[in-house]
C-alpha atoms as a PDB file:
ATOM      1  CA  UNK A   1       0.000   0.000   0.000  1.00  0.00           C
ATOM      2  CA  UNK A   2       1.042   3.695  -0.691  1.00  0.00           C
ATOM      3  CA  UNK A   3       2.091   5.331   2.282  1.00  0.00           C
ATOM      4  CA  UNK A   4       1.974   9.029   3.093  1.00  0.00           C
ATOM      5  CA  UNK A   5       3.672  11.498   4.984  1.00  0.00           C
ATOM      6  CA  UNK A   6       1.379  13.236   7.323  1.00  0.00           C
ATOM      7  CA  UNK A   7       0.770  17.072   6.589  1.00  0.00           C
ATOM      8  CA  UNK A   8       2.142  19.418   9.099  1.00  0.00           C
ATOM      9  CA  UNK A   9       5.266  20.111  10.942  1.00  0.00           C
ATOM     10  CA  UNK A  10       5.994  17.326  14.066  1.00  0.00           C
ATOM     11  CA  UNK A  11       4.854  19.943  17.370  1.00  0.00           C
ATOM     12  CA  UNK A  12       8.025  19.959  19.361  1.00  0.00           C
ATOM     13  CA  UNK A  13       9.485  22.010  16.088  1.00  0.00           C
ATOM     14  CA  UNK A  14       6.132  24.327  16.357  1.00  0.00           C
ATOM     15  CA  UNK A  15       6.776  24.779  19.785  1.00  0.00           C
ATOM     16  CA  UNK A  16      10.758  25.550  19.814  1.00  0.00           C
ATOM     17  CA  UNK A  17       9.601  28.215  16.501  1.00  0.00           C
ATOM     18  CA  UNK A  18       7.227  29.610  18.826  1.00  0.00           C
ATOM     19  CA  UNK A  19       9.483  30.123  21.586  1.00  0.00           C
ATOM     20  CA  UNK A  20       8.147  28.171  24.085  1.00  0.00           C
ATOM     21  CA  UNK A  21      11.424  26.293  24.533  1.00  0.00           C
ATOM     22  CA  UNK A  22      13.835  24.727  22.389  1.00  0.00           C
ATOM     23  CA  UNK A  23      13.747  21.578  20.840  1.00  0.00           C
ATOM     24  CA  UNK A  24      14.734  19.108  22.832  1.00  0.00           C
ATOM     25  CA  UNK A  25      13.157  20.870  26.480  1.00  0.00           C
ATOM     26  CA  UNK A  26       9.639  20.598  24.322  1.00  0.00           C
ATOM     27  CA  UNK A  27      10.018  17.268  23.898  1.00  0.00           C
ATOM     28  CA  UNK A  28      10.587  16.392  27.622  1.00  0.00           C
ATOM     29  CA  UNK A  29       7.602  18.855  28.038  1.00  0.00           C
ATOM     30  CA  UNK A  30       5.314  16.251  25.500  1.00  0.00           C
ATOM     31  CA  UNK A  31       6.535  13.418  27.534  1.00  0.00           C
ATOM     32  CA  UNK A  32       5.844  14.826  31.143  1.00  0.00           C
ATOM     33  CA  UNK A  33       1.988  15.426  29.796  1.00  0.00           C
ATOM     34  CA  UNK A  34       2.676  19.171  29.702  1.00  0.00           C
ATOM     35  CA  UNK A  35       0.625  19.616  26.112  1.00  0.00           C
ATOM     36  CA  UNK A  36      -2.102  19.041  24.722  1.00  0.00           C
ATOM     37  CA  UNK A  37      -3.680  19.002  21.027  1.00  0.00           C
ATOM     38  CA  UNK A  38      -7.191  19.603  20.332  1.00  0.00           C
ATOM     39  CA  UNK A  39      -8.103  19.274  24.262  1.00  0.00           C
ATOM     40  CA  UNK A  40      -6.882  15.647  24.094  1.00  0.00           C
ATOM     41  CA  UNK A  41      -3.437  15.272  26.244  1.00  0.00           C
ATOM     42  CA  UNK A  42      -0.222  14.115  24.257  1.00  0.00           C
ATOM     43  CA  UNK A  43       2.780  12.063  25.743  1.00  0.00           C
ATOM     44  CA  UNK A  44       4.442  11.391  22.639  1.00  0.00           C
ATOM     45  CA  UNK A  45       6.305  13.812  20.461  1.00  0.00           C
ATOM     46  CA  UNK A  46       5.651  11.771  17.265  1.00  0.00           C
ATOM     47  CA  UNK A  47       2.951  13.939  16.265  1.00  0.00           C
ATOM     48  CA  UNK A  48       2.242  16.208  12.968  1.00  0.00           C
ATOM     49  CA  UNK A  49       0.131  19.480  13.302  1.00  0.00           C
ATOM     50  CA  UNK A  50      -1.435  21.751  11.439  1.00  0.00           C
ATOM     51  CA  UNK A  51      -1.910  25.151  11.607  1.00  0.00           C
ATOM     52  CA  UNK A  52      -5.908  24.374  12.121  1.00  0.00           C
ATOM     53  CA  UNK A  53      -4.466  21.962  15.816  1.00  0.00           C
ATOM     54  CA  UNK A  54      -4.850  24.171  18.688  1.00  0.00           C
ATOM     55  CA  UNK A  55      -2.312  23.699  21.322  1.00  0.00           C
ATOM     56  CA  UNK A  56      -2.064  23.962  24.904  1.00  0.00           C
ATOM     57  CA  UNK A  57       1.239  23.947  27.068  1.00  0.00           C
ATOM     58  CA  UNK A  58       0.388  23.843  30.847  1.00  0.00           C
ATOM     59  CA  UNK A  59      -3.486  24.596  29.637  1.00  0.00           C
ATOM     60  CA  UNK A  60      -2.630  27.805  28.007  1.00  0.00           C
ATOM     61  CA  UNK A  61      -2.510  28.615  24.325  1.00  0.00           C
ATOM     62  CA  UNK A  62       1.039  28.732  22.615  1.00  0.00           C
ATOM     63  CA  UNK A  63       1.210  32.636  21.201  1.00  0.00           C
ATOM     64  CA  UNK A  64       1.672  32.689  17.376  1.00  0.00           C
ATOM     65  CA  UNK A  65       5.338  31.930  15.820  1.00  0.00           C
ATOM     66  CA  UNK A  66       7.045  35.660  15.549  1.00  0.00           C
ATOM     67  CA  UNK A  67       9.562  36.897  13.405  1.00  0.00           C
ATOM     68  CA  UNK A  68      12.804  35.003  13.801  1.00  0.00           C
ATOM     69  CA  UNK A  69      15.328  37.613  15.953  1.00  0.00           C
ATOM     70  CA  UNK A  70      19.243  36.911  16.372  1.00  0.00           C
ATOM     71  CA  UNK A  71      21.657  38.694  19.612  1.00  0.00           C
ATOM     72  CA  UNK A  72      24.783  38.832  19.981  1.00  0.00           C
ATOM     73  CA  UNK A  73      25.287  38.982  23.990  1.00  0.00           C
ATOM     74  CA  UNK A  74      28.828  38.809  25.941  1.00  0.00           C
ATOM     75  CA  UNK A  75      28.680  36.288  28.756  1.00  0.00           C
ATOM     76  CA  UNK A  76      30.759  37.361  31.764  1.00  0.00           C
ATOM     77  CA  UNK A  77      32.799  35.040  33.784  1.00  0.00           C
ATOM     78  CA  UNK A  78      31.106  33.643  36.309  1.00  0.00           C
ATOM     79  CA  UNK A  79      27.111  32.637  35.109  1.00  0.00           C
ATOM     80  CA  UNK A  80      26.083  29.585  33.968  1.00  0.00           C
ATOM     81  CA  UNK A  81      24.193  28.956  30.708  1.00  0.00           C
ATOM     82  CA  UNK A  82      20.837  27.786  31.808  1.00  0.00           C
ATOM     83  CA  UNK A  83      17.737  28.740  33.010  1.00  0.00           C
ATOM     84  CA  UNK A  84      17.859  27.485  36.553  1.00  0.00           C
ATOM     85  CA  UNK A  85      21.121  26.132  38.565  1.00  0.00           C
ATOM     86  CA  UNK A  86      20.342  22.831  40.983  1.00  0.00           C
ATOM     87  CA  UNK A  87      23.272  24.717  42.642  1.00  0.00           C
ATOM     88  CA  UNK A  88      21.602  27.963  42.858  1.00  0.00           C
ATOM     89  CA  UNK A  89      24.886  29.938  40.790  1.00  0.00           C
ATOM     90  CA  UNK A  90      23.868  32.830  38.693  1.00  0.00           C
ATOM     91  CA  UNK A  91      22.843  32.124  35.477  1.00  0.00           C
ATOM     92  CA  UNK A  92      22.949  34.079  31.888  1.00  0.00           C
ATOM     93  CA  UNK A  93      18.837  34.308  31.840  1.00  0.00           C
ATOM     94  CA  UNK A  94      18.888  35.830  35.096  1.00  0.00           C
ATOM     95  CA  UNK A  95      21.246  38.607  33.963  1.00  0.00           C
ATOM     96  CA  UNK A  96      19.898  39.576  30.413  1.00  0.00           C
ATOM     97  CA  UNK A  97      19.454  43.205  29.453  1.00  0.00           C
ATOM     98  CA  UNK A  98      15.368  43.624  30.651  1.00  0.00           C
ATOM     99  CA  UNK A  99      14.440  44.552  26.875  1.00  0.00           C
ATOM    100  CA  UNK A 100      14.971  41.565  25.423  1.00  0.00           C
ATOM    101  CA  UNK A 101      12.229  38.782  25.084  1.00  0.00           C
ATOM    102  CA  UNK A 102      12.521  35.413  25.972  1.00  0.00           C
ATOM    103  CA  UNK A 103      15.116  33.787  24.125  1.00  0.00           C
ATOM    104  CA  UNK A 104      17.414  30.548  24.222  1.00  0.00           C
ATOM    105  CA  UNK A 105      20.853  30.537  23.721  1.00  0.00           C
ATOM    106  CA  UNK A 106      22.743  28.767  20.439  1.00  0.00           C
ATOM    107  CA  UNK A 107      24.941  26.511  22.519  1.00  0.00           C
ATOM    108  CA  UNK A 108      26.697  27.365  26.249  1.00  0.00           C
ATOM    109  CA  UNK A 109      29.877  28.621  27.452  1.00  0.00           C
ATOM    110  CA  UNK A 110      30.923  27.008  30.502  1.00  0.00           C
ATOM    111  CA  UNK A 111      30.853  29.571  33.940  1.00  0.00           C
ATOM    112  CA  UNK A 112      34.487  30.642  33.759  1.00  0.00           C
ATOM    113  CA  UNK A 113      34.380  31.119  30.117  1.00  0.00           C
ATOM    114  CA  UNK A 114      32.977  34.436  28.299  1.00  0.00           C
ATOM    115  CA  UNK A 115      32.403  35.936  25.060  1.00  0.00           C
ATOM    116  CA  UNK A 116      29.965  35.858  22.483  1.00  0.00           C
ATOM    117  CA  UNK A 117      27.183  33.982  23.350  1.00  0.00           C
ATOM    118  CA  UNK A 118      23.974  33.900  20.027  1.00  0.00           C
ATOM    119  CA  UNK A 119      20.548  34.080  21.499  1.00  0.00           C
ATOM    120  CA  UNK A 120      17.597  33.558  19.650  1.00  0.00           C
ATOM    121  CA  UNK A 121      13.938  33.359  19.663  1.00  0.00           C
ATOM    122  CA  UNK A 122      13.677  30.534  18.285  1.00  0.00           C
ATOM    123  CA  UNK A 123      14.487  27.292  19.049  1.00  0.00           C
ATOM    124  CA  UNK A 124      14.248  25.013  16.207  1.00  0.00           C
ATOM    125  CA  UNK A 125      17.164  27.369  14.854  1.00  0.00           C
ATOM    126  CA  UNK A 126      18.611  27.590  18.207  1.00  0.00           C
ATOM    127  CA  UNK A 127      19.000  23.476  17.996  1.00  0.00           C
ATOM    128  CA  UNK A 128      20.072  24.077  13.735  1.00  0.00           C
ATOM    129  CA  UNK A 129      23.178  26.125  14.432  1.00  0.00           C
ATOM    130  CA  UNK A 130      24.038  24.013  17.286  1.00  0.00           C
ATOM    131  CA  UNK A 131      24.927  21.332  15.254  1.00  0.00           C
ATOM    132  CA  UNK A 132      28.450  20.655  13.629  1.00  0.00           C
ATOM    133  CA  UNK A 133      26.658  19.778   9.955  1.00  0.00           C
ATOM    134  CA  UNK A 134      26.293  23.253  10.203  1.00  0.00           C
ATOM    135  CA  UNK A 135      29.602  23.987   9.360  1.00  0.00           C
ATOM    136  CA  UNK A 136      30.217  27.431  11.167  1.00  0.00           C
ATOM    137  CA  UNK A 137      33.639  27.621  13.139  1.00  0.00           C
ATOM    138  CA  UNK A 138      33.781  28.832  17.054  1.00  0.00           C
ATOM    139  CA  UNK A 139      36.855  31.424  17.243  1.00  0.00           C
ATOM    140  CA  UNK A 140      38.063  31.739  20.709  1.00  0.00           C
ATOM    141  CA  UNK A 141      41.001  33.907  22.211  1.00  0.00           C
ATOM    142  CA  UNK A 142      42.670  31.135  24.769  1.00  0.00           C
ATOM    143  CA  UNK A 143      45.519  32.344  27.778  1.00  0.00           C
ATOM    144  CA  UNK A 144      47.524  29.388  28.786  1.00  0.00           C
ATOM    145  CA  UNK A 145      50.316  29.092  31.521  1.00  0.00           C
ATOM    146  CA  UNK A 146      54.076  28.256  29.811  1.00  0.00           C
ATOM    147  CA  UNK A 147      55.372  28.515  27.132  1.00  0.00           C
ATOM    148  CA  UNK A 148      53.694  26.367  24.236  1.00  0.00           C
ATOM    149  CA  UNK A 149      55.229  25.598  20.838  1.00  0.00           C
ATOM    150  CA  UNK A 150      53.846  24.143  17.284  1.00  0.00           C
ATOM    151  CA  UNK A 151      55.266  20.615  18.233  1.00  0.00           C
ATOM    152  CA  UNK A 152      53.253  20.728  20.694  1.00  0.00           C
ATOM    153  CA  UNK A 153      50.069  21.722  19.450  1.00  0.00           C
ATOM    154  CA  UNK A 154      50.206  19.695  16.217  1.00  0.00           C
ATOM    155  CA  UNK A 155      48.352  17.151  17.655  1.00  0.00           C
ATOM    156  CA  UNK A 156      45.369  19.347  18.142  1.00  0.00           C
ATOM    157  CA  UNK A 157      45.697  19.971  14.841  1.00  0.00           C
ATOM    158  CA  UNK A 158      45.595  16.415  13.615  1.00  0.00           C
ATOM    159  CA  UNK A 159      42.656  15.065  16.421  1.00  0.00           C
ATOM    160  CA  UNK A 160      43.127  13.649  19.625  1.00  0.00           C
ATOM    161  CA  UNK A 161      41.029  11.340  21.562  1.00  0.00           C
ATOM    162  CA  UNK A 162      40.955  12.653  25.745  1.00  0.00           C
ATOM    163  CA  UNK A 163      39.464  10.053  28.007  1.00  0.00           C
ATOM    164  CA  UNK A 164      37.874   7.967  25.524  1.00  0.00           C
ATOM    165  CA  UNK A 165      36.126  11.191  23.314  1.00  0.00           C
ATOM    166  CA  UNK A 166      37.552  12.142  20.289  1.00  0.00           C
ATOM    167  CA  UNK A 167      37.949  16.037  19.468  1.00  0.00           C
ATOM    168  CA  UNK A 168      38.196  16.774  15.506  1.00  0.00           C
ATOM    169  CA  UNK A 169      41.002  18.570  14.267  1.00  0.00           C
ATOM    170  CA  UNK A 170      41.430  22.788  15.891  1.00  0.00           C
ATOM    171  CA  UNK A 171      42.690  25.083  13.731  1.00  0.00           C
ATOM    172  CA  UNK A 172      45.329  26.627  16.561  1.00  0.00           C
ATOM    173  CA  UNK A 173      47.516  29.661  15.784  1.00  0.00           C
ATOM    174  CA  UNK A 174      49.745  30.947  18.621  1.00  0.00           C
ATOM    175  CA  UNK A 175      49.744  34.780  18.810  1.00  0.00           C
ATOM    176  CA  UNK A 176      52.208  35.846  21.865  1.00  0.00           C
ATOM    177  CA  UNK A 177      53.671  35.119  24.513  1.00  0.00           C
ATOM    178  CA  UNK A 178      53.123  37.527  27.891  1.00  0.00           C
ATOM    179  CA  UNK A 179      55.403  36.308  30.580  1.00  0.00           C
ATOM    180  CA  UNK A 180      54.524  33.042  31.916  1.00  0.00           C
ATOM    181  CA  UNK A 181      51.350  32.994  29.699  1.00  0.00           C
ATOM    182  CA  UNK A 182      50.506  32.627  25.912  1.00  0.00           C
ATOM    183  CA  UNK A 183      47.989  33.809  23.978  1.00  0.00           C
ATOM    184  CA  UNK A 184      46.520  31.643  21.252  1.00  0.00           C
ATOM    185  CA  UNK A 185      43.886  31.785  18.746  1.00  0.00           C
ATOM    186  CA  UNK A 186      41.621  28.333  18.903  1.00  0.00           C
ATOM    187  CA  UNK A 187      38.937  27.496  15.805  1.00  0.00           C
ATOM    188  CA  UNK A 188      36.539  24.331  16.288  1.00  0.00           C
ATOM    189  CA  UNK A 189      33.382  23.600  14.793  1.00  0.00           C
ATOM    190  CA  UNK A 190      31.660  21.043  17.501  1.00  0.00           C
ATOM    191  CA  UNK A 191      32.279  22.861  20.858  1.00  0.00           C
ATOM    192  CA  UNK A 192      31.865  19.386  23.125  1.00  0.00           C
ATOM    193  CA  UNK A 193      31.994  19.959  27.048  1.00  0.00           C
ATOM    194  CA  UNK A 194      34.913  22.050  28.400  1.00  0.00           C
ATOM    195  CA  UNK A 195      36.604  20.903  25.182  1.00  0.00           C
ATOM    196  CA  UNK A 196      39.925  23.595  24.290  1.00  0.00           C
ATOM    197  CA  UNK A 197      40.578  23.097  28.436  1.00  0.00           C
ATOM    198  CA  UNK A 198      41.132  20.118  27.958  1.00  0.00           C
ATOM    199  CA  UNK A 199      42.307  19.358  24.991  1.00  0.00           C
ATOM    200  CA  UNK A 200      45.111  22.194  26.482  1.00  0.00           C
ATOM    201  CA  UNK A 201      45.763  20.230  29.683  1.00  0.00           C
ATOM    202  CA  UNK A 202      46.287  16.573  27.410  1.00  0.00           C
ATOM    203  CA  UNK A 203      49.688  18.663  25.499  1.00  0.00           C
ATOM    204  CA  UNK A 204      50.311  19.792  29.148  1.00  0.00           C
ATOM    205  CA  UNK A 205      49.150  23.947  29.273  1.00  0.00           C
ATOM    206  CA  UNK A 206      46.687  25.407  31.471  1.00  0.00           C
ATOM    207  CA  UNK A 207      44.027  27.524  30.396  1.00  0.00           C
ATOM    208  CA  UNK A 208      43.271  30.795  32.235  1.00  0.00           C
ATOM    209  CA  UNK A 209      41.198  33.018  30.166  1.00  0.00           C
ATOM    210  CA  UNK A 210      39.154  31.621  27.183  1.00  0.00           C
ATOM    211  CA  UNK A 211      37.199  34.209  25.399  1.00  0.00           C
ATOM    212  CA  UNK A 212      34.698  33.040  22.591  1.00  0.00           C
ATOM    213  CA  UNK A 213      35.061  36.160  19.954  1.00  0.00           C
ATOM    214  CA  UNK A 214      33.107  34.262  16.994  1.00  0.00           C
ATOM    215  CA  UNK A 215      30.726  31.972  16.155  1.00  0.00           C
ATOM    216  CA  UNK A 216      30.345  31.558  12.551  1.00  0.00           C
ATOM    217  CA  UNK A 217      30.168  34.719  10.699  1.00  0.00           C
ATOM    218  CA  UNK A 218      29.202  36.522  13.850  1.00  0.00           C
ATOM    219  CA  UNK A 219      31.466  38.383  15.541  1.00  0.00           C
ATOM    220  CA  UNK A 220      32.015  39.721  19.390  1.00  0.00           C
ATOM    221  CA  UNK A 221      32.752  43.019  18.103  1.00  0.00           C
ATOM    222  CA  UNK A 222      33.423  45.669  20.716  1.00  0.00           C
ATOM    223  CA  UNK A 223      30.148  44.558  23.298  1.00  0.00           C
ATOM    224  CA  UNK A 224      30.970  45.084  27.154  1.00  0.00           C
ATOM    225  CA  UNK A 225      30.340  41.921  29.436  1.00  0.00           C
ATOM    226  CA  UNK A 226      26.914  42.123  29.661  1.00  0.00           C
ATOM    227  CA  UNK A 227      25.538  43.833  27.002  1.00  0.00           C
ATOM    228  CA  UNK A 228      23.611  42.251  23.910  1.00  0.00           C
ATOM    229  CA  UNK A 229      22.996  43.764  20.776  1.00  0.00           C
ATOM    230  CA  UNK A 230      20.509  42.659  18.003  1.00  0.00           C
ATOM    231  CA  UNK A 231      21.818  41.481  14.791  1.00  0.00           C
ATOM    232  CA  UNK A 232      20.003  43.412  11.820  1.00  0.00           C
ATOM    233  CA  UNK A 233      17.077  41.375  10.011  1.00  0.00           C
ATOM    234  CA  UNK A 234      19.154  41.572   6.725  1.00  0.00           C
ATOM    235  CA  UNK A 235      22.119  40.528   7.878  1.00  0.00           C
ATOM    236  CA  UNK A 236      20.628  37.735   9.612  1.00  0.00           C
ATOM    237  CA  UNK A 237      18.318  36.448   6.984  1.00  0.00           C
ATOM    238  CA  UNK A 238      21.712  36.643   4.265  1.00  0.00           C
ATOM    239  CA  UNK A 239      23.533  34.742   6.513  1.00  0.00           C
ATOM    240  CA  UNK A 240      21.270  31.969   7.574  1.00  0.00           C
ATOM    241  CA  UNK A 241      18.893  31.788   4.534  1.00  0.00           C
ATOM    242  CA  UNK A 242      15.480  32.900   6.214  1.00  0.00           C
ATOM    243  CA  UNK A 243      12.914  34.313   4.017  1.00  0.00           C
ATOM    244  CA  UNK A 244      11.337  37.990   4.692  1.00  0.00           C
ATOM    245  CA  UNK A 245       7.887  37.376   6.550  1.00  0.00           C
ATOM    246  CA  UNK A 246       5.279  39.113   4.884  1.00  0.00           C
ATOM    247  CA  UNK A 247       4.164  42.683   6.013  1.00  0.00           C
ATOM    248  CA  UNK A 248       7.380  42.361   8.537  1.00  0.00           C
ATOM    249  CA  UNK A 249       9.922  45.189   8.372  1.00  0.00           C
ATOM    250  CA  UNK A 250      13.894  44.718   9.109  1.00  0.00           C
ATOM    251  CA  UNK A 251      14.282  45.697  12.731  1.00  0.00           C
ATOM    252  CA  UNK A 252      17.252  47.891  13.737  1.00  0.00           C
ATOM    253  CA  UNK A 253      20.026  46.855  15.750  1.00  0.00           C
ATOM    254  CA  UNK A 254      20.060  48.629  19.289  1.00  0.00           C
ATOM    255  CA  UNK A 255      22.894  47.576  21.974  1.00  0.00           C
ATOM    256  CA  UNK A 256      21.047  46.880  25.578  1.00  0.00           C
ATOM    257  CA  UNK A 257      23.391  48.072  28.174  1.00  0.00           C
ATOM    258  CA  UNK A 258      23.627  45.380  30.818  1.00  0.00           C
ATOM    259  CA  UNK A 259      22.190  45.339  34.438  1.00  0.00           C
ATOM    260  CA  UNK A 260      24.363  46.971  36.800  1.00  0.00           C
ATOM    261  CA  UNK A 261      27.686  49.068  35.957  1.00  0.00           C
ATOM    262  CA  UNK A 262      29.135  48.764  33.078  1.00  0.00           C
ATOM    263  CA  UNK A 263      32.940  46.389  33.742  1.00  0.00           C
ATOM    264  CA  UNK A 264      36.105  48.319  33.572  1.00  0.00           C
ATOM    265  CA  UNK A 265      38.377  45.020  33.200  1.00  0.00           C
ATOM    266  CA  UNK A 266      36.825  45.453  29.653  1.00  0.00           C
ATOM    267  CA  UNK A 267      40.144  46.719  28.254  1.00  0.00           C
ATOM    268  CA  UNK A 268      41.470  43.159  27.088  1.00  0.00           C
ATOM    269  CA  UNK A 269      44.837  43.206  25.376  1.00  0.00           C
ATOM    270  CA  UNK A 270      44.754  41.120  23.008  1.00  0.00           C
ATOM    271  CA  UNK A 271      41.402  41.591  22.060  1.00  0.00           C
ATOM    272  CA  UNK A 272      41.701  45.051  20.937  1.00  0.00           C
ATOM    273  CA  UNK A 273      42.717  44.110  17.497  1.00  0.00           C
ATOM    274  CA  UNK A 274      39.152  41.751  17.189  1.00  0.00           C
ATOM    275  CA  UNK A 275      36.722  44.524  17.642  1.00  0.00           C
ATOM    276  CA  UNK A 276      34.717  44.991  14.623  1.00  0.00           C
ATOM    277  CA  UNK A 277      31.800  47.585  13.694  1.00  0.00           C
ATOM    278  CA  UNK A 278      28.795  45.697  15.331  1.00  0.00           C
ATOM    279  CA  UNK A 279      26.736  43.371  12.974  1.00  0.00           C
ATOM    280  CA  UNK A 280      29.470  42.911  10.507  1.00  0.00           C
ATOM    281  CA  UNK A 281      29.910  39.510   9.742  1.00  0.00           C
ATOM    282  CA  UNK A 282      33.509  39.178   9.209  1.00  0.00           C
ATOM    283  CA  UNK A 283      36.221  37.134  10.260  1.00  0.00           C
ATOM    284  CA  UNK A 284      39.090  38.131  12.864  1.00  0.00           C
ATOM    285  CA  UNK A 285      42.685  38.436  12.149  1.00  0.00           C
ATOM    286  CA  UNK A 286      44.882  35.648  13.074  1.00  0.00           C
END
């Protein structure tokens, strides 16, 4: 018998586009009995919908998908990428600038690391650009104690497996050395857990400042730590493909200044030479 593909979009994707949560977190939501479709509870994620299905997370009704928005943000040292902490830290959604909406980030940074951190939206393309098919590389400016040397780092440069996980080849320039530290410029394109640290402590260096300044063809640019800016419509639909909704208009960019005073460690070194005109998707200097 002919089979057919049923017509509609499977509802944890219709719920990450309409911000409710991302991908994944929507389908734990399914399976805890936290939606229903057409009054009628679902457990199962393995569902199409159509835009006729009304929907119901925690018995209210999901708002309507919105235009797909992109920030950059720079996470400080010192908050955790999630929404809630078992161990009650800080985290980065406690801390955002109080204009933006609710948003998910593309990824994490771990809670000594900072940099450029994406937020979105939406997340069905919060879970896309996550993913190393995507292609995009992660720049990061990395200060390690000693005194490394190319020998030394040409195994990152080939692969190298670190308790039983294998990291892909890092693109890994070294850019000075400062005393007892070195400063290094690190390119990856999966980003596992804590992955430069220690792929820097298996050739024997200790990290002590990682910085993410790219992700892709978005840049840090010259943001303070704490401060997000919106990346223009037309720069983000050019980059990432999206169509122009109908009767939508591109949004400006507008930096929101961060909670609190504004961090006067900002003045990073080696960073100066990364800072680009904000929105420009261009790729640092090695």
């Amino acid at each position: 018998m002919e089979q057919t593909t049923p017509k509609g979009e499977r509802i944890a994707k219709v719920l990450a586009r309409a911000g409710v949560a991302s991908r994944r977190e929507a389908e734990r939501m399914i399976e805890l009995g936290q939606v229903s479709v057409n009054g009628k509870q679902i457990t199962s994620p393995a569902l199409n919908i159509t835009k006729s299905d009304r929907i119901l997370v925690n018995g209210k009704p999901i708002a309507a998908a919105e235009e797909t928005r992109m920030w950059r943000y720079y996470k400080p040292i010192g908050l955790v990428t999630s929404n809630r902490d078992e161990k009650g830290r800080s985290t980065v959604f406690e801390n955002l600038p109080d204009n933006l909406p609710r948003v998910m980030s593309v990824g994490r940074l771990d809670i000594n690391s900072e940099g450029l951190l994406l937020l979105t939206n939406d997340g069905e393309l919060s879970r896309r650009l996550e993913l190393p098919s995507t292609g995009w590389v992660r720049k990061y400016r990395v200060r390690v104690n000693g005194t490394p040397e190319d020998t030394m780092l040409e195994p990152l440069r080939k692969g190298i497996t670190v308790e039983g996980e294998r990291f892909q080849p890092m693109m890994v320039n070294i850019d000075r050395q400062q005393g007892a530290n070195a400063w290094l410029t690190i390119g990856i394109r999966e980003g596992k857990n804590r992955e430069i640290r220690r792929a820097m402590e298996h050739v024997g260096l200790a990290v002590n400042r990682l910085i993410r300044v790219s992700y892709g063809p978005f840049q840090l640019g010259d943001l303070s730590p704490g401060e997000a800016e919106e990346i223009k419509g037309k720069i983000l639909r050019d980059q990432l493909g999206l169509a122009q909704p109908e009767g939508t208009a591109i949004k400006k960019s507008a930096k929101a200044a961060p909670k609190g005073a504004r961090d006067p460690s900002r003045a990073l070194d080696p960073s100066k030479s990364l800072r680009r005109k904000p929105g420009k998707p261009q790729t640092p200097k090695r």
